[in-house]
PDB file of N, CA and C in Angstrom:
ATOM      1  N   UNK A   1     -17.982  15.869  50.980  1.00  0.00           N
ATOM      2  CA  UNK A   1     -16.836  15.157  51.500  1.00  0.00           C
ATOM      3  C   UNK A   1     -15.717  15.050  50.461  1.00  0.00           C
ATOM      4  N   UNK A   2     -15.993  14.618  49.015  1.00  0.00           N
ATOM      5  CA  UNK A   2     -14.936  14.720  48.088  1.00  0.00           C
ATOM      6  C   UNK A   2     -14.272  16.052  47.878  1.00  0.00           C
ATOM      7  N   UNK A   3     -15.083  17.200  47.846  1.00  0.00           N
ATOM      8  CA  UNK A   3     -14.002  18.443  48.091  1.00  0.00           C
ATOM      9  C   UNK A   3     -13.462  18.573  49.242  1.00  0.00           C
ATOM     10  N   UNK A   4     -13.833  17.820  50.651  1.00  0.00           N
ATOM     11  CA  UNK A   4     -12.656  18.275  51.750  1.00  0.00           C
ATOM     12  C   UNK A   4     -11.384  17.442  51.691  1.00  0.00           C
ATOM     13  N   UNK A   5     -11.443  16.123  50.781  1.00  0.00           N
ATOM     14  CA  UNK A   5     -10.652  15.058  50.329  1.00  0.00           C
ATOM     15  C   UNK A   5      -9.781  15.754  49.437  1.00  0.00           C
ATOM     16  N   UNK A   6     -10.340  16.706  48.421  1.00  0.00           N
ATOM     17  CA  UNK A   6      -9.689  17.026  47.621  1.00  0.00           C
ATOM     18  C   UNK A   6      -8.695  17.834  47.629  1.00  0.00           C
ATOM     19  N   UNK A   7      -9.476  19.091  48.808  1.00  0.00           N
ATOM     20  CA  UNK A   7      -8.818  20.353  49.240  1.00  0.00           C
ATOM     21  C   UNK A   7      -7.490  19.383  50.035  1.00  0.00           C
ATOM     22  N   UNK A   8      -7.679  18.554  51.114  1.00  0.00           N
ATOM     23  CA  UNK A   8      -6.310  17.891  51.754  1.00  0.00           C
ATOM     24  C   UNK A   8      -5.704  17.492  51.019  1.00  0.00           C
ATOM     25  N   UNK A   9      -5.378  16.977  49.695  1.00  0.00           N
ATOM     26  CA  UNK A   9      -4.980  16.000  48.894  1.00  0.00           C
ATOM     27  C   UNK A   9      -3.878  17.226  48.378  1.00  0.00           C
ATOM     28  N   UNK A  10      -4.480  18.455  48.041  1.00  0.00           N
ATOM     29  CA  UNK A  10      -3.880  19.407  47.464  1.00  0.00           C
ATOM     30  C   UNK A  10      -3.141  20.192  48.083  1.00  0.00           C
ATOM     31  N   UNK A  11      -3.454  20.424  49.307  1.00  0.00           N
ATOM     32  CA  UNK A  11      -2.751  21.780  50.254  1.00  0.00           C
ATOM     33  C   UNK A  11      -2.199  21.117  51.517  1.00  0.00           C
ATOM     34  N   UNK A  12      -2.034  19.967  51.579  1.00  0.00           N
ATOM     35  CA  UNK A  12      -2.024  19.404  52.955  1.00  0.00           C
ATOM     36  C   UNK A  12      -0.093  19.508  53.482  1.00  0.00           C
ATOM     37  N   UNK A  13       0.499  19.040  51.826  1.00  0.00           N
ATOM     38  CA  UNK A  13       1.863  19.981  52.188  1.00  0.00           C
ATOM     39  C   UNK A  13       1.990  21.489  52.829  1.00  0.00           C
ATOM     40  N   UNK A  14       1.311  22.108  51.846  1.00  0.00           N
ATOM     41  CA  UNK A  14       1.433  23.669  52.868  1.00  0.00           C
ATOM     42  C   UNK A  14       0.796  24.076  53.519  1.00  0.00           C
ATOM     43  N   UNK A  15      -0.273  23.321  53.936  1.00  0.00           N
ATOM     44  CA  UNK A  15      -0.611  23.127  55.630  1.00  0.00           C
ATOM     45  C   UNK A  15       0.556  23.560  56.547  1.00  0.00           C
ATOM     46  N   UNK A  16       1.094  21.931  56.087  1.00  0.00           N
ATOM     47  CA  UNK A  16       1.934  21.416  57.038  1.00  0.00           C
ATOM     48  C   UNK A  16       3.588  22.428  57.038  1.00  0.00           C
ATOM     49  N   UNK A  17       3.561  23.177  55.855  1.00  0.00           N
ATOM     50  CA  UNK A  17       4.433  24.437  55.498  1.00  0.00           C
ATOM     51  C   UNK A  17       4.559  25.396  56.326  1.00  0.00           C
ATOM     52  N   UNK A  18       3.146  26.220  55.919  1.00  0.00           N
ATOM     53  CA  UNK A  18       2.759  27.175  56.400  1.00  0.00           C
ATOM     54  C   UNK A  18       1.637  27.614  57.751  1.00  0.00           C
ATOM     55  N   UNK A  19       1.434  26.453  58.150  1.00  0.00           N
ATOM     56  CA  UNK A  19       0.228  26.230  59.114  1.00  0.00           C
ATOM     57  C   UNK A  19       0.322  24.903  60.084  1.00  0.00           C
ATOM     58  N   UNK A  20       1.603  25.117  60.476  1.00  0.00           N
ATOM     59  CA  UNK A  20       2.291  23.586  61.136  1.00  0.00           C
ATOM     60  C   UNK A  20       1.499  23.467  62.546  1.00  0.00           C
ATOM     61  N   UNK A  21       1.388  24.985  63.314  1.00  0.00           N
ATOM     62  CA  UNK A  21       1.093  24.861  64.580  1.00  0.00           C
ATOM     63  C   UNK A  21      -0.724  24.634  64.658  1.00  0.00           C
ATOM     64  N   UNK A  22      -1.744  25.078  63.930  1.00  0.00           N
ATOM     65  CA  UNK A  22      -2.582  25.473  63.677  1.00  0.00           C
ATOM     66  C   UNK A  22      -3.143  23.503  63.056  1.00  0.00           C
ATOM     67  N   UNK A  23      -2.432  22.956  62.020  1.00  0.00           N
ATOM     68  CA  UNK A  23      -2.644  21.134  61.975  1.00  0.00           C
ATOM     69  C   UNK A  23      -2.291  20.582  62.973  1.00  0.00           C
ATOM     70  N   UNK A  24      -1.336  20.975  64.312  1.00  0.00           N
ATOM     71  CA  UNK A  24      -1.028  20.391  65.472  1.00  0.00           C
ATOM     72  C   UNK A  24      -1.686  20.426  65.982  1.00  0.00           C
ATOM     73  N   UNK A  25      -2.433  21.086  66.440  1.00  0.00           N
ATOM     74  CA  UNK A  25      -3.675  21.751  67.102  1.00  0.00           C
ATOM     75  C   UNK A  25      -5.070  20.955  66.641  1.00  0.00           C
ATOM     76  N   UNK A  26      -4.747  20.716  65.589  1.00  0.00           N
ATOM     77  CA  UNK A  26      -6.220  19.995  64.932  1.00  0.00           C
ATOM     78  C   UNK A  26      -7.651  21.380  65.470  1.00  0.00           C
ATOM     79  N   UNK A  27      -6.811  22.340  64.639  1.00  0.00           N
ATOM     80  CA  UNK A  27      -7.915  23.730  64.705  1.00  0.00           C
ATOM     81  C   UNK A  27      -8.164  23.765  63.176  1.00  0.00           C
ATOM     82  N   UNK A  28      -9.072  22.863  62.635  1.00  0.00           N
ATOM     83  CA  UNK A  28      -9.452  23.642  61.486  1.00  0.00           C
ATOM     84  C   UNK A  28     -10.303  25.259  61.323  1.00  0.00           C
ATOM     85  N   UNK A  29     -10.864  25.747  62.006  1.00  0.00           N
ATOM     86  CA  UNK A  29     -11.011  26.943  61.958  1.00  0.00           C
ATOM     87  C   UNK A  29      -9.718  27.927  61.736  1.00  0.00           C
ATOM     88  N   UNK A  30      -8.347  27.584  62.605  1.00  0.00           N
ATOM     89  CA  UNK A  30      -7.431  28.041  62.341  1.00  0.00           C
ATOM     90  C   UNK A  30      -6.492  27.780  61.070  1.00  0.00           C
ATOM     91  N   UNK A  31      -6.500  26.986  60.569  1.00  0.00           N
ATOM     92  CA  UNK A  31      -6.080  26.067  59.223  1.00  0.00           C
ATOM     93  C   UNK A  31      -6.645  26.954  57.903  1.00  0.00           C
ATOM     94  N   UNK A  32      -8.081  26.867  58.284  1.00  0.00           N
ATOM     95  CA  UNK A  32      -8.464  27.849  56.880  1.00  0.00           C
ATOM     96  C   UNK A  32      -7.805  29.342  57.015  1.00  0.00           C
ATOM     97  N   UNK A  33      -7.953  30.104  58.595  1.00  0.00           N
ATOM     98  CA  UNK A  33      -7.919  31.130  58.855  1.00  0.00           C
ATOM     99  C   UNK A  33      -6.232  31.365  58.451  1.00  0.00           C
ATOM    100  N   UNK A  34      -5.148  30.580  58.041  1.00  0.00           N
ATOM    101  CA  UNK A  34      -3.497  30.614  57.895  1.00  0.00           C
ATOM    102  C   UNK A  34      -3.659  30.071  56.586  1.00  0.00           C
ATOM    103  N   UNK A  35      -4.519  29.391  55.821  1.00  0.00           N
ATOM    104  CA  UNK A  35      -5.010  29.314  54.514  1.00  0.00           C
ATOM    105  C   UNK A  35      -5.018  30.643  54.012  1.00  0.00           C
ATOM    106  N   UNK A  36      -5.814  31.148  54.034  1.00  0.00           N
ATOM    107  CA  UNK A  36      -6.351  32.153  53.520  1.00  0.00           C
ATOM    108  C   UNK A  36      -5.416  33.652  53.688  1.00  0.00           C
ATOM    109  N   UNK A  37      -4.654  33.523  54.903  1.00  0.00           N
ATOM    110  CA  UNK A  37      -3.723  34.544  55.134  1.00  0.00           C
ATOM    111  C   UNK A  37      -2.477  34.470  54.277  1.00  0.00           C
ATOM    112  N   UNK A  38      -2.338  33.000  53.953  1.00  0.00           N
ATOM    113  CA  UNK A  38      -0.949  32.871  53.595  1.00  0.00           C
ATOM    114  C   UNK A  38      -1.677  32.300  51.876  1.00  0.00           C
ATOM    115  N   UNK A  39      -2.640  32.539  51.642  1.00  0.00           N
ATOM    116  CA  UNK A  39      -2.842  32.163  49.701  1.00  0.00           C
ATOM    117  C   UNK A  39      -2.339  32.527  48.803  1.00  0.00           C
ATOM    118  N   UNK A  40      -0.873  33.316  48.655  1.00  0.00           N
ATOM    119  CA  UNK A  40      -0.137  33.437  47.886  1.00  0.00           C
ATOM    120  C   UNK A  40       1.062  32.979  48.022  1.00  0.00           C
ATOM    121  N   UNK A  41       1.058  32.227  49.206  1.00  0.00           N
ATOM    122  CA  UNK A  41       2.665  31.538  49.136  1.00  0.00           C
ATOM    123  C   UNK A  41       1.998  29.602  49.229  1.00  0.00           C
ATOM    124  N   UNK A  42       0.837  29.823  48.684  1.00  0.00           N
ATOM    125  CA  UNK A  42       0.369  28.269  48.760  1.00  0.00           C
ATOM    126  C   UNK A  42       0.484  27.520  47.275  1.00  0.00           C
ATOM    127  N   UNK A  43       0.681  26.193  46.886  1.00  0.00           N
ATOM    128  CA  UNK A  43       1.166  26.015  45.543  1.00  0.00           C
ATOM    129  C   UNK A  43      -0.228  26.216  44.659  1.00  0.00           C
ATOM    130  N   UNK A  44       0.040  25.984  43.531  1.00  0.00           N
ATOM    131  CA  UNK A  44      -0.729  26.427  42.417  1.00  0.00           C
ATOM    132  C   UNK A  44      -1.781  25.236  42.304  1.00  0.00           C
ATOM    133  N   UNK A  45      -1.451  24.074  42.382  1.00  0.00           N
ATOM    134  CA  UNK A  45      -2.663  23.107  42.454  1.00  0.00           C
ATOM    135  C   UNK A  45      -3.404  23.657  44.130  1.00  0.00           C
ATOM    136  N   UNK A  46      -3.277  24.234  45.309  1.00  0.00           N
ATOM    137  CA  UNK A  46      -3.771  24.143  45.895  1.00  0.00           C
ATOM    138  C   UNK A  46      -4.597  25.282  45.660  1.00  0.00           C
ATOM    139  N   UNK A  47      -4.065  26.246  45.379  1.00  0.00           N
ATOM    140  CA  UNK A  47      -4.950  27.639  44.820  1.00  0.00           C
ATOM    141  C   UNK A  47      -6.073  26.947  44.269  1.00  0.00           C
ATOM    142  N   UNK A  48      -5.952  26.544  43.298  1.00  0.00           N
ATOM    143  CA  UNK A  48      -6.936  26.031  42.063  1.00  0.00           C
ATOM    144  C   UNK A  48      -7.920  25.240  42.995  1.00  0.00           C
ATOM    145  N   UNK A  49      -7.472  24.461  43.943  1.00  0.00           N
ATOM    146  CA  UNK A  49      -8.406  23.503  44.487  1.00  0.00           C
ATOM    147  C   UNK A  49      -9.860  24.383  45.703  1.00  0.00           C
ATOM    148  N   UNK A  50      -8.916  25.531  46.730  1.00  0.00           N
ATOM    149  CA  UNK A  50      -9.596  26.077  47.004  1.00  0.00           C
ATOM    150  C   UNK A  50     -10.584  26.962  46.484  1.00  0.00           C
ATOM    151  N   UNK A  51     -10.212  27.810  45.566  1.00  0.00           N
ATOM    152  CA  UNK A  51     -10.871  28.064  44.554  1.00  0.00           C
ATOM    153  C   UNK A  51     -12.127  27.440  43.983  1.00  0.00           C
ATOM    154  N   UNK A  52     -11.856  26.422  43.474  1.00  0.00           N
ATOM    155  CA  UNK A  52     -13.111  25.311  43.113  1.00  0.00           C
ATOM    156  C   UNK A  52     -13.764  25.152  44.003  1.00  0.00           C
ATOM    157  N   UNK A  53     -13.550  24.820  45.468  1.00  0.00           N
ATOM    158  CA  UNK A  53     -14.062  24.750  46.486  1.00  0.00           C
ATOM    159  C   UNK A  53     -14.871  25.507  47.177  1.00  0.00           C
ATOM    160  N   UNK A  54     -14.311  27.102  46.920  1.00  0.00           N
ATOM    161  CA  UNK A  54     -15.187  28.134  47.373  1.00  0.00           C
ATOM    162  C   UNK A  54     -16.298  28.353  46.171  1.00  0.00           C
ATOM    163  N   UNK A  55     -16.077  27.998  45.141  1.00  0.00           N
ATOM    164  CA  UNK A  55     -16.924  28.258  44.024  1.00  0.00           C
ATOM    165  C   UNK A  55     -18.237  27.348  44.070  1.00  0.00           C
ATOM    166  N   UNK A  56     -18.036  26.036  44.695  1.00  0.00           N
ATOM    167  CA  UNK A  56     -18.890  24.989  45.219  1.00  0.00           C
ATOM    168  C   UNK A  56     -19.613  25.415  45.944  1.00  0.00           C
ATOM    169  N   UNK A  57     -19.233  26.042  47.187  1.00  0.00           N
ATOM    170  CA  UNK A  57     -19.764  26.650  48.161  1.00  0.00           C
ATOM    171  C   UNK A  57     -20.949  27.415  48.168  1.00  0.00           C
ATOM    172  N   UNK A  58     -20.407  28.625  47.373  1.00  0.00           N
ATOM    173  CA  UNK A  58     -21.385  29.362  46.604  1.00  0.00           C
ATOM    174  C   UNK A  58     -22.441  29.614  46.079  1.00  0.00           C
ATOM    175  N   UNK A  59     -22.115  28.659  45.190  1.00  0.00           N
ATOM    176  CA  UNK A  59     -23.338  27.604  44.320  1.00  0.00           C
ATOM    177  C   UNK A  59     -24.390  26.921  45.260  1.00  0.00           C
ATOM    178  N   UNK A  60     -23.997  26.039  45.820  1.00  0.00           N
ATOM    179  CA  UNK A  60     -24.587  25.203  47.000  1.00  0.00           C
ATOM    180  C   UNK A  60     -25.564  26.247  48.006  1.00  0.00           C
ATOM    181  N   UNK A  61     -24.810  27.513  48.447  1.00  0.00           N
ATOM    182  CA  UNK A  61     -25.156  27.687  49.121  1.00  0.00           C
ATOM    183  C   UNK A  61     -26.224  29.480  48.731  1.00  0.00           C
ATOM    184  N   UNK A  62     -25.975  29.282  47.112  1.00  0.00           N
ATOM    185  CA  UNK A  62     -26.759  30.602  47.380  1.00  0.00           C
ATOM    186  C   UNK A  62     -28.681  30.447  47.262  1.00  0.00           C
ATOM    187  N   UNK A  63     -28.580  28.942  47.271  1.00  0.00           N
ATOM    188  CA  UNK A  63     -30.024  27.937  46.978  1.00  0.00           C
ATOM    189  C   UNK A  63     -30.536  28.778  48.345  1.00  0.00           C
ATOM    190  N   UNK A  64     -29.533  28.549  49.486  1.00  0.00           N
ATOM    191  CA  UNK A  64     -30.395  28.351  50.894  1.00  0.00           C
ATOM    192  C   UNK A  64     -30.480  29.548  51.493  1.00  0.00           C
ATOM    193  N   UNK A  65     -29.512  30.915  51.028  1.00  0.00           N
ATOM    194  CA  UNK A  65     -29.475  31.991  51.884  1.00  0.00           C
ATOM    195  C   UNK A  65     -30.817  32.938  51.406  1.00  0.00           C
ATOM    196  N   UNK A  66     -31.518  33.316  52.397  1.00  0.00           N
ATOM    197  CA  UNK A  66     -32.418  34.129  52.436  1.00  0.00           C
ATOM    198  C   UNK A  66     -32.411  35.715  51.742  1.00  0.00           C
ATOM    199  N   UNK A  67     -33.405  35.293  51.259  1.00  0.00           N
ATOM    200  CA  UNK A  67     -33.901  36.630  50.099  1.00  0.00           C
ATOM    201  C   UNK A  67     -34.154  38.012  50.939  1.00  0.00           C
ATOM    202  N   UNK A  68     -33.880  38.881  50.276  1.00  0.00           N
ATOM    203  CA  UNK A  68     -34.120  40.298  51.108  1.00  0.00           C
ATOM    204  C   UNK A  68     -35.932  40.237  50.996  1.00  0.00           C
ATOM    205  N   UNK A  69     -36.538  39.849  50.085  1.00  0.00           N
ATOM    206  CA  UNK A  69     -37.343  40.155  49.905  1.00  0.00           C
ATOM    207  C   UNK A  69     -37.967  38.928  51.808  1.00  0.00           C
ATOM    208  N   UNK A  70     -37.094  37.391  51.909  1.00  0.00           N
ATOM    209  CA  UNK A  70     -37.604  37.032  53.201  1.00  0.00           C
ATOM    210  C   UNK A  70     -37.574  37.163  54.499  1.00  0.00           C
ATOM    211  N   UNK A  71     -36.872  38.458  54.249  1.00  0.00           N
ATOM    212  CA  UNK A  71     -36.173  39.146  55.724  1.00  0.00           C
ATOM    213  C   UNK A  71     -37.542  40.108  56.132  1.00  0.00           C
ATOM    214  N   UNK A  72     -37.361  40.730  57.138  1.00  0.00           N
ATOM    215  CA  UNK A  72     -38.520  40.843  58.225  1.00  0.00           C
ATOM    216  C   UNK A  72     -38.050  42.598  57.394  1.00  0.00           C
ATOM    217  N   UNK A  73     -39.065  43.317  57.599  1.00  0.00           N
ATOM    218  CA  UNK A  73     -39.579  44.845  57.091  1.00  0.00           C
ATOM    219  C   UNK A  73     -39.263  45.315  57.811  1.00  0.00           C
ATOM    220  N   UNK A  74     -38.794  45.328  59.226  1.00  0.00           N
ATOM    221  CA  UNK A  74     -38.757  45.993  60.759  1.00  0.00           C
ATOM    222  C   UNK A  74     -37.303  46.891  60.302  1.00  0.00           C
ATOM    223  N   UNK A  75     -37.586  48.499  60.071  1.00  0.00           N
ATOM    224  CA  UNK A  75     -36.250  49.099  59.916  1.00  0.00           C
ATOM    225  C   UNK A  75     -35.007  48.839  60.768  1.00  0.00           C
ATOM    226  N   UNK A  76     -34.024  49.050  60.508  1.00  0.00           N
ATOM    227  CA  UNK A  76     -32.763  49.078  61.226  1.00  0.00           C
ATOM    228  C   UNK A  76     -32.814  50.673  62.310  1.00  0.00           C
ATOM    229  N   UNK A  77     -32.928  50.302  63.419  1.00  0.00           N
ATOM    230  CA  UNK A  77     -32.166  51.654  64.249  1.00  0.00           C
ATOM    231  C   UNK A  77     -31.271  52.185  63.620  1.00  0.00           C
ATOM    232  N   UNK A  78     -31.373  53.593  63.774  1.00  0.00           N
ATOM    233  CA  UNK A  78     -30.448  54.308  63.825  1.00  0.00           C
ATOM    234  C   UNK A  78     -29.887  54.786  65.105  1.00  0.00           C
ATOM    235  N   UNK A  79     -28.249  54.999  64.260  1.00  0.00           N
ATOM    236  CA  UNK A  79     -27.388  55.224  65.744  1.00  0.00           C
ATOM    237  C   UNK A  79     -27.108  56.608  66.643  1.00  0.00           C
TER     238      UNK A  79
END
């Protein structure tokens, strides 16, 4: 919760910049998706924040994603 606090705290101007219709909407799926399109015209504390954020992510999340070695042996079809 403190990085989604943080990430708003930081980018929530160019949200509201660059992603006016998309916060009207209250589409966060669309918000990241005009985030991420528009990350070079977003300010420099917000860069930095997403950044940290995805780096969190990462971290957090490479605990839980499944090992090749726990994936099932069953080859892939070919096409």
């Amino acid at each position: 919760m403190k990085q989604r606090d943080d990430v708003r705290k930081a980018c929530m101007a160019d949200v509201m910049r660059l992603c006016a219709r998309e916060a009207s909407a209250r589409d966060r799926q669309g918000v990241r998706t005009c985030l991420k399109a528009n990350f070079s015209k977003t300010s420099q504390a917000c860069q930095t924040t997403l950044r940290n954020a995805a780096g969190e992510r990462e971290t957090q999340g490479s605990s839980s994603r499944p090992r090749s070695s726990d994936r099932s042996n069953t080859p892939e079809p070919k096409p």
